[in-house]
C-alpha atoms as a PDB file:
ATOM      1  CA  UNK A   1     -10.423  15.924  -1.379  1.00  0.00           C
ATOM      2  CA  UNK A   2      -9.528  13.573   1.700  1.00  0.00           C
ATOM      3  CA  UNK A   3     -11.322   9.889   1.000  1.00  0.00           C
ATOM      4  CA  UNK A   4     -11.912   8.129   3.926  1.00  0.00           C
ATOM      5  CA  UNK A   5      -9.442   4.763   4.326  1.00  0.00           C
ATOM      6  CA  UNK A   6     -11.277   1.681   4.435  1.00  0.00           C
ATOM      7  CA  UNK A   7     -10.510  -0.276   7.392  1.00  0.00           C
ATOM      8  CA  UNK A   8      -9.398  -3.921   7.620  1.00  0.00           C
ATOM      9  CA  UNK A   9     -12.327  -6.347   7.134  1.00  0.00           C
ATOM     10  CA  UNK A  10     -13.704  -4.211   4.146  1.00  0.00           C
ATOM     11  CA  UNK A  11     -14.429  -6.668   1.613  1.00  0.00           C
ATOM     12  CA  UNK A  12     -12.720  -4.502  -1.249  1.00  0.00           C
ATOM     13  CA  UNK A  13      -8.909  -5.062   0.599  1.00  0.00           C
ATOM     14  CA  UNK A  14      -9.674  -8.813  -0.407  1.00  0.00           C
ATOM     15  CA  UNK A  15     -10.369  -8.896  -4.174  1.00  0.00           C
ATOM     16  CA  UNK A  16      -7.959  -8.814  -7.064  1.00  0.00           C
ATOM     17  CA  UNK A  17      -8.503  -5.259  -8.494  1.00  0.00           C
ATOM     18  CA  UNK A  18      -9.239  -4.769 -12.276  1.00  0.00           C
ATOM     19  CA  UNK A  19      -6.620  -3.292 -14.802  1.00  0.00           C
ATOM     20  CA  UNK A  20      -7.727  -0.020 -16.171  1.00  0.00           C
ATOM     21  CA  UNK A  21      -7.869   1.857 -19.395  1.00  0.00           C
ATOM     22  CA  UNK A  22      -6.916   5.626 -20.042  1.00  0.00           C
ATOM     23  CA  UNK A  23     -10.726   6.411 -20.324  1.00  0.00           C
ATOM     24  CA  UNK A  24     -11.148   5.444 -16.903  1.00  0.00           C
ATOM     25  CA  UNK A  25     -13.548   8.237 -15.087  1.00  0.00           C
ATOM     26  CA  UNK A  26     -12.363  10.332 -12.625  1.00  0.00           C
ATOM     27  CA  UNK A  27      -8.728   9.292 -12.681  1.00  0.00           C
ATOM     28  CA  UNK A  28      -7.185  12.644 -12.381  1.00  0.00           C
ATOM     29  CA  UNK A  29      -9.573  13.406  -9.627  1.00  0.00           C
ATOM     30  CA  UNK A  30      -8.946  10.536  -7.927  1.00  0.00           C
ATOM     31  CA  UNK A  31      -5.050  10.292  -8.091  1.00  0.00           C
ATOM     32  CA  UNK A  32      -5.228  14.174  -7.096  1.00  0.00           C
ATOM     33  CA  UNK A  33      -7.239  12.820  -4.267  1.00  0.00           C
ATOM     34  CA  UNK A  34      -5.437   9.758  -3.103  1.00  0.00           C
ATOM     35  CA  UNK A  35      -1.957  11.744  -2.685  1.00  0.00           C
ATOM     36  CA  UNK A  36      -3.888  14.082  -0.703  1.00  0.00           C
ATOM     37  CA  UNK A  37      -5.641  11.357   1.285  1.00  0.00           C
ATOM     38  CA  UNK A  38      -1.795   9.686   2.088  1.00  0.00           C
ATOM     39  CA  UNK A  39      -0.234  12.913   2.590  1.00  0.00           C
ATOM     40  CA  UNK A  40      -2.928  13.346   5.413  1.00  0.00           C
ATOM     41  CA  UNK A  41      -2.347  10.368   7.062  1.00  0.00           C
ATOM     42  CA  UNK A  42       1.566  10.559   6.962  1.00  0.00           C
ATOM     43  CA  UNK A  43       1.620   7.556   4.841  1.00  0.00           C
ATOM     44  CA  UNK A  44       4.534   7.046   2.069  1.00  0.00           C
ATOM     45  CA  UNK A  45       2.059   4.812   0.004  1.00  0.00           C
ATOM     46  CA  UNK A  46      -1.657   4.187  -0.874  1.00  0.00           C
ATOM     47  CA  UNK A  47      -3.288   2.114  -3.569  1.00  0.00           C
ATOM     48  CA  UNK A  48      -7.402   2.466  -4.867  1.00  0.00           C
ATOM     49  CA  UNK A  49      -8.423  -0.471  -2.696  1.00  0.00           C
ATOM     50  CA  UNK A  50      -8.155   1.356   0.588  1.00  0.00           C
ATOM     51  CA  UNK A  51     -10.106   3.847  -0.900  1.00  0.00           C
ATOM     52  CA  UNK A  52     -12.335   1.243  -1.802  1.00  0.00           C
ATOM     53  CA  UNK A  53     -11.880   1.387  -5.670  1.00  0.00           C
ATOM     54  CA  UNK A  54     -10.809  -2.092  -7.091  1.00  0.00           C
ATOM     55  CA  UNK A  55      -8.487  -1.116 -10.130  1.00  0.00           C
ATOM     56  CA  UNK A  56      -4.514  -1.609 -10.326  1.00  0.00           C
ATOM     57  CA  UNK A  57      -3.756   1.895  -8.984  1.00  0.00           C
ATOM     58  CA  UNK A  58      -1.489   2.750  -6.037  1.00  0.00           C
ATOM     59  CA  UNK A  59       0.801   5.703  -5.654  1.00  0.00           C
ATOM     60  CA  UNK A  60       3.980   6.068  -3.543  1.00  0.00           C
ATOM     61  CA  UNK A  61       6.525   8.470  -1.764  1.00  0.00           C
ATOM     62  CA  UNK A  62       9.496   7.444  -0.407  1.00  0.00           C
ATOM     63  CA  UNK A  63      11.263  10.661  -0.811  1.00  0.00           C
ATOM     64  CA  UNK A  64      10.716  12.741   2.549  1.00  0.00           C
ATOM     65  CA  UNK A  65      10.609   8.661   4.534  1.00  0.00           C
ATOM     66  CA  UNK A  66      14.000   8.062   3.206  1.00  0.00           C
ATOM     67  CA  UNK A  67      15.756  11.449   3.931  1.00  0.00           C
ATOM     68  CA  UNK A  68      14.078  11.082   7.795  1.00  0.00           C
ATOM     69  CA  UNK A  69      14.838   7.433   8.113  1.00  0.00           C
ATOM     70  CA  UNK A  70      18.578   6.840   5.958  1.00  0.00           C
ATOM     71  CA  UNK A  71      18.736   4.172   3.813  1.00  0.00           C
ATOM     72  CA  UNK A  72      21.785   2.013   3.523  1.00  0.00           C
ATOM     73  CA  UNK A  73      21.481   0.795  -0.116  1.00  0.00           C
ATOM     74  CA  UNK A  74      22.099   5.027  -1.169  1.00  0.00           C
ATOM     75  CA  UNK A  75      19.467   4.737  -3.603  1.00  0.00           C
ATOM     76  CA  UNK A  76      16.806   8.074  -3.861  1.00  0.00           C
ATOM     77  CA  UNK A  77      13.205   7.764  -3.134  1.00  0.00           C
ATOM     78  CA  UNK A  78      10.527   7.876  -5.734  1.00  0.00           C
ATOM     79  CA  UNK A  79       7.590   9.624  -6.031  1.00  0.00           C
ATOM     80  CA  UNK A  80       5.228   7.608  -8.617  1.00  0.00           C
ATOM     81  CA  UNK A  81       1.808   6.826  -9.464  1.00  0.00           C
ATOM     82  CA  UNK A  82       1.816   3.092 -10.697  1.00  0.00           C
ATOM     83  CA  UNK A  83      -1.054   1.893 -12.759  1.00  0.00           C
ATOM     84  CA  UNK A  84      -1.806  -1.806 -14.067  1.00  0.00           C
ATOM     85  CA  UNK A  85       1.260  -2.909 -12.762  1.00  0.00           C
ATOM     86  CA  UNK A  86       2.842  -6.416 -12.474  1.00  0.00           C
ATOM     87  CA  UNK A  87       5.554  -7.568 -10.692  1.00  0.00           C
ATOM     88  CA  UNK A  88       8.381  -9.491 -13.118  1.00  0.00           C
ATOM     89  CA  UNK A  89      10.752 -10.602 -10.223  1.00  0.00           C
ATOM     90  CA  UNK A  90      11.232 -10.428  -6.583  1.00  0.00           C
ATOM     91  CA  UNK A  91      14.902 -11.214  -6.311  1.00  0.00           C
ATOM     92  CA  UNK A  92      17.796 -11.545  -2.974  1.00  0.00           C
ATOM     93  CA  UNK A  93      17.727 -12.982   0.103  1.00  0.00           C
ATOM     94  CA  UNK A  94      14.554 -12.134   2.060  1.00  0.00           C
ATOM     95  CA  UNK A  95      15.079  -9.474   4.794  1.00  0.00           C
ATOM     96  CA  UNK A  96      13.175  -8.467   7.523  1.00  0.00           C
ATOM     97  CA  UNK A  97      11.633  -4.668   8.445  1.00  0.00           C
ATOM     98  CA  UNK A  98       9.109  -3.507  10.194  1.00  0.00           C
ATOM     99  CA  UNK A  99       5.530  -2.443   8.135  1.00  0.00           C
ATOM    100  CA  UNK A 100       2.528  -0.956   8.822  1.00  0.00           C
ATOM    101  CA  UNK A 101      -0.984   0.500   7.069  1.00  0.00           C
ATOM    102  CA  UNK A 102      -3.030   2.620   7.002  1.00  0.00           C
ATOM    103  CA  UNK A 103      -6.069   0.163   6.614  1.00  0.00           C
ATOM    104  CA  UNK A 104      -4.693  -1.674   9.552  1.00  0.00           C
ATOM    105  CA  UNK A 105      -4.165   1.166  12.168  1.00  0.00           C
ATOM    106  CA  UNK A 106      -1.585   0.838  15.334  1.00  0.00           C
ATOM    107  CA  UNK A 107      -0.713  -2.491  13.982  1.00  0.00           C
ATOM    108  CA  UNK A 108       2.761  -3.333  12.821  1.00  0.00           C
ATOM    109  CA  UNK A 109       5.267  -6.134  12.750  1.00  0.00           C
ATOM    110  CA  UNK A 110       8.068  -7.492  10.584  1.00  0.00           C
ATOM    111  CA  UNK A 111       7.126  -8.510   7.251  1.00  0.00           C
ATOM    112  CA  UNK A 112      10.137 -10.813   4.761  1.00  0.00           C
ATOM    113  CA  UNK A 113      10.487  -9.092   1.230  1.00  0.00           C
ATOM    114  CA  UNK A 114      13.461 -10.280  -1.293  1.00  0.00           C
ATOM    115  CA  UNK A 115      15.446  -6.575  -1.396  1.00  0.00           C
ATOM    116  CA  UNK A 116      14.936  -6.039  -5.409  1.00  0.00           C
ATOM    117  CA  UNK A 117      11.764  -6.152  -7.438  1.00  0.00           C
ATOM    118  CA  UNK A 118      11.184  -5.654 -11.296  1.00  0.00           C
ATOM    119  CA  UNK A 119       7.860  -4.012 -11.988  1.00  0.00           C
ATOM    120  CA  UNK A 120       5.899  -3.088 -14.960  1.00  0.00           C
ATOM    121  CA  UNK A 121       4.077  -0.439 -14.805  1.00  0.00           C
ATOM    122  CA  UNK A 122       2.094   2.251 -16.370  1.00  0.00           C
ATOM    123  CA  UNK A 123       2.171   6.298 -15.295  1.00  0.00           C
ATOM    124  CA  UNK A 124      -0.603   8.072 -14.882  1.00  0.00           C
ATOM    125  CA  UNK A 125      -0.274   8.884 -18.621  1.00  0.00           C
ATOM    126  CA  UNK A 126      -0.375   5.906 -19.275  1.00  0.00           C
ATOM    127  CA  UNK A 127       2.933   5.526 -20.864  1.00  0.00           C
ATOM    128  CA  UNK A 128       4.738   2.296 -19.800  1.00  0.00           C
ATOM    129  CA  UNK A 129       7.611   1.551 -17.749  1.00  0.00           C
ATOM    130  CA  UNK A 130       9.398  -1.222 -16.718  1.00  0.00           C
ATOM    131  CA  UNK A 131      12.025  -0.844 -14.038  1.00  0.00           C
ATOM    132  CA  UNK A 132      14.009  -2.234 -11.062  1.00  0.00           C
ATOM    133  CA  UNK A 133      13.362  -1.088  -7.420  1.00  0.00           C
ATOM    134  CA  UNK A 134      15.697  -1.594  -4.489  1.00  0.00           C
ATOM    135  CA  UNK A 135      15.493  -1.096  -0.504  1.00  0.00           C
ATOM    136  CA  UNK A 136      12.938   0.641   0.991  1.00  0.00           C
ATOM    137  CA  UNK A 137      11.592   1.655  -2.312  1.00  0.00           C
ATOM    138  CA  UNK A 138      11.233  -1.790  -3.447  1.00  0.00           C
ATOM    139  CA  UNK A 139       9.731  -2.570  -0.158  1.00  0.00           C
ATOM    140  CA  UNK A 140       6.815  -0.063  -0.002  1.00  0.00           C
ATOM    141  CA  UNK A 141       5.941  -0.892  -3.646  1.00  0.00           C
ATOM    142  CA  UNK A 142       6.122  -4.400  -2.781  1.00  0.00           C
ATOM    143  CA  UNK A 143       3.369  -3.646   0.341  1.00  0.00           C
ATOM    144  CA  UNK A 144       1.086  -1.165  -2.102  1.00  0.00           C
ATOM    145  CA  UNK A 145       1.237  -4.348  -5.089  1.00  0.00           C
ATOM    146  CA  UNK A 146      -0.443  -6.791  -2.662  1.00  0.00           C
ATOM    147  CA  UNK A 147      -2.881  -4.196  -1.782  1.00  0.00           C
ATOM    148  CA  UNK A 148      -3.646  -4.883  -5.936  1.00  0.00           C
ATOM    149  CA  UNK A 149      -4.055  -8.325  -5.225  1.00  0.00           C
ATOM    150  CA  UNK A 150      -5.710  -8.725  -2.208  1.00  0.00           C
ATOM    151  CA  UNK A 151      -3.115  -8.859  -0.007  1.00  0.00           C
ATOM    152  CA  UNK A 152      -1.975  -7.430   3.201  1.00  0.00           C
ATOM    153  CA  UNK A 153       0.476  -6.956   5.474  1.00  0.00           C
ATOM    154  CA  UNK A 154      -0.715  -9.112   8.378  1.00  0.00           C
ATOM    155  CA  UNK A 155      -1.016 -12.177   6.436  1.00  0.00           C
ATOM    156  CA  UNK A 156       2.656 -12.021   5.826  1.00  0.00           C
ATOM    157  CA  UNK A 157       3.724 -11.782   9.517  1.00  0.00           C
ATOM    158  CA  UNK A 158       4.786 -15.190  11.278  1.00  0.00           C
ATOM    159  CA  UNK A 159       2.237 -17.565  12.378  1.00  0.00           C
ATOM    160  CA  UNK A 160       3.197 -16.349  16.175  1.00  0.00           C
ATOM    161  CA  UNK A 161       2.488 -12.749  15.412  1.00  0.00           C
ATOM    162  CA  UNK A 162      -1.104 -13.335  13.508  1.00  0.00           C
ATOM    163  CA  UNK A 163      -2.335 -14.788  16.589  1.00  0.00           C
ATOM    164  CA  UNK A 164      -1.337 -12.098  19.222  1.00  0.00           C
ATOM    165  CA  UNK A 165      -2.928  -9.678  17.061  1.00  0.00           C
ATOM    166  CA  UNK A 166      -6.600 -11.124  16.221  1.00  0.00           C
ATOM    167  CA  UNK A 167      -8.297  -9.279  18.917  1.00  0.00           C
ATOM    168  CA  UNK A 168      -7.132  -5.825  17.569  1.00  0.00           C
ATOM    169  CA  UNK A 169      -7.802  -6.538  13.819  1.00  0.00           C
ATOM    170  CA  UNK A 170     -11.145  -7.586  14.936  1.00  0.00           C
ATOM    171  CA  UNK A 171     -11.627  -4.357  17.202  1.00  0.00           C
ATOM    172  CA  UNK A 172     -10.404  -2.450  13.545  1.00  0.00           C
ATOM    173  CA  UNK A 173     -13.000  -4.782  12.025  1.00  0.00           C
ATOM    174  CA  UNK A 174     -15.612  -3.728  13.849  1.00  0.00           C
ATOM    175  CA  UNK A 175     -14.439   0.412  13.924  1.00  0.00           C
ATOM    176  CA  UNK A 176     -12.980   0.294  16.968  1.00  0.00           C
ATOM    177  CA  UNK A 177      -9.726   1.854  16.344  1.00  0.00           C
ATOM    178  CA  UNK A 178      -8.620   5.393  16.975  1.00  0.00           C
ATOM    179  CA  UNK A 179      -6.806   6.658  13.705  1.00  0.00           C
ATOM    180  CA  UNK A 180      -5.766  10.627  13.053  1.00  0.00           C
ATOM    181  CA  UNK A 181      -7.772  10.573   9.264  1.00  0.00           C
ATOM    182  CA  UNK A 182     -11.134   9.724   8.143  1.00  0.00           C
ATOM    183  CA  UNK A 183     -11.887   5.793   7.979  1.00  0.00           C
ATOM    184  CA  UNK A 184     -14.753   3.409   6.714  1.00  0.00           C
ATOM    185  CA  UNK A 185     -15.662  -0.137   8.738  1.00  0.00           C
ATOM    186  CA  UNK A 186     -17.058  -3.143   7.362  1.00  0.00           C
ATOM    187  CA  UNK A 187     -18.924  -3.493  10.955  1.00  0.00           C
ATOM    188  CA  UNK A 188     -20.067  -0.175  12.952  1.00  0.00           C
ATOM    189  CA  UNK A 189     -19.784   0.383  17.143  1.00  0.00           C
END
């Protein structure tokens, strides 16, 4: 089933989502549904908050995005659902690229991430990993990980950048936006 995406302003993309256990309910259904929902909206990652559910979830696909775009460092794209993670290390010299999200439609800009992150995470059989990302990969995990802790994208674009876009995160704010899936505002028209 395709969940609606909730838009920036929604108070759930703000908190620090709760680590689950493998008796959470619904969590098949609602992985099942989350790929679906990203798939939909031609995303490569998605975690519970923009579906407002505020648990350490997020899921990501890199594979078809890196065989489209190239990526120099030759590594593969993953296809992963990440539960309870937490990040070990963010490690290189920071680079620049440009992001996006799907809570934050027609908005992107250039966001600095170090190149190489070590994450611990669980699957969604709840077996535990812990393993080094690189690239793009370790760039979209990065992006879905601050969704986890409140984060997003627009608070890590230069000071310059924030301020030409505060009318149009407003106008998302406030649901008025065109976007090609389902969305939920914090404010309606």
């Amino acid at each position: 089933m395709i969940l609606p995406i909730y838009a920036y302003g929604q108070p759930v993309l703000k908190k620090i989502a709760e680590p689950i256990s493998p008796d959470y309910p619904g969590l098949p259904e609602l992985i099942a549904n989350m790929w679906e929902t990203m798939y939909q909206a031609d995303g490569v990652g998605l975690a519970a908050p923009q579906v407002g559910v505020s648990i350490r979830l997020f899921v990501v696909d890199t594979t078809n995005y890196r065989r489209s775009e190239g990526d120099p460092d030759g590594e593969p794209g993953v296809k992963k659902v990440f539960i309870n993670a937490l990040m070990l290390s963010e490690e290189g010299p920071l680079w620049s690229f440009e992001e996006g999200c799907l809570s934050i439609p027609n908005i992107r800009g250039e966001v600095e991430r170090p190149p190489i992150i070590r994450l611990r995470y669980q699957d969604e059989h709840f077996e535990m990993f812990e393993e080094t990302f690189t690239g793009v990969n370790a760039r979209v995990i990065q992006h879905e990980y601050d969704h986890i802790q409140g984060v997003l994208f627009v608070e890590r674009l230069k000071p310059l950048k924030k301020r030409l876009i505060q009318r149009r995160l407003e106008d998302i704010r406030c649901g008025r936006v065109q976007a090609d899936y389902k969305m939920r505002f914090a404010a309606t028209r």
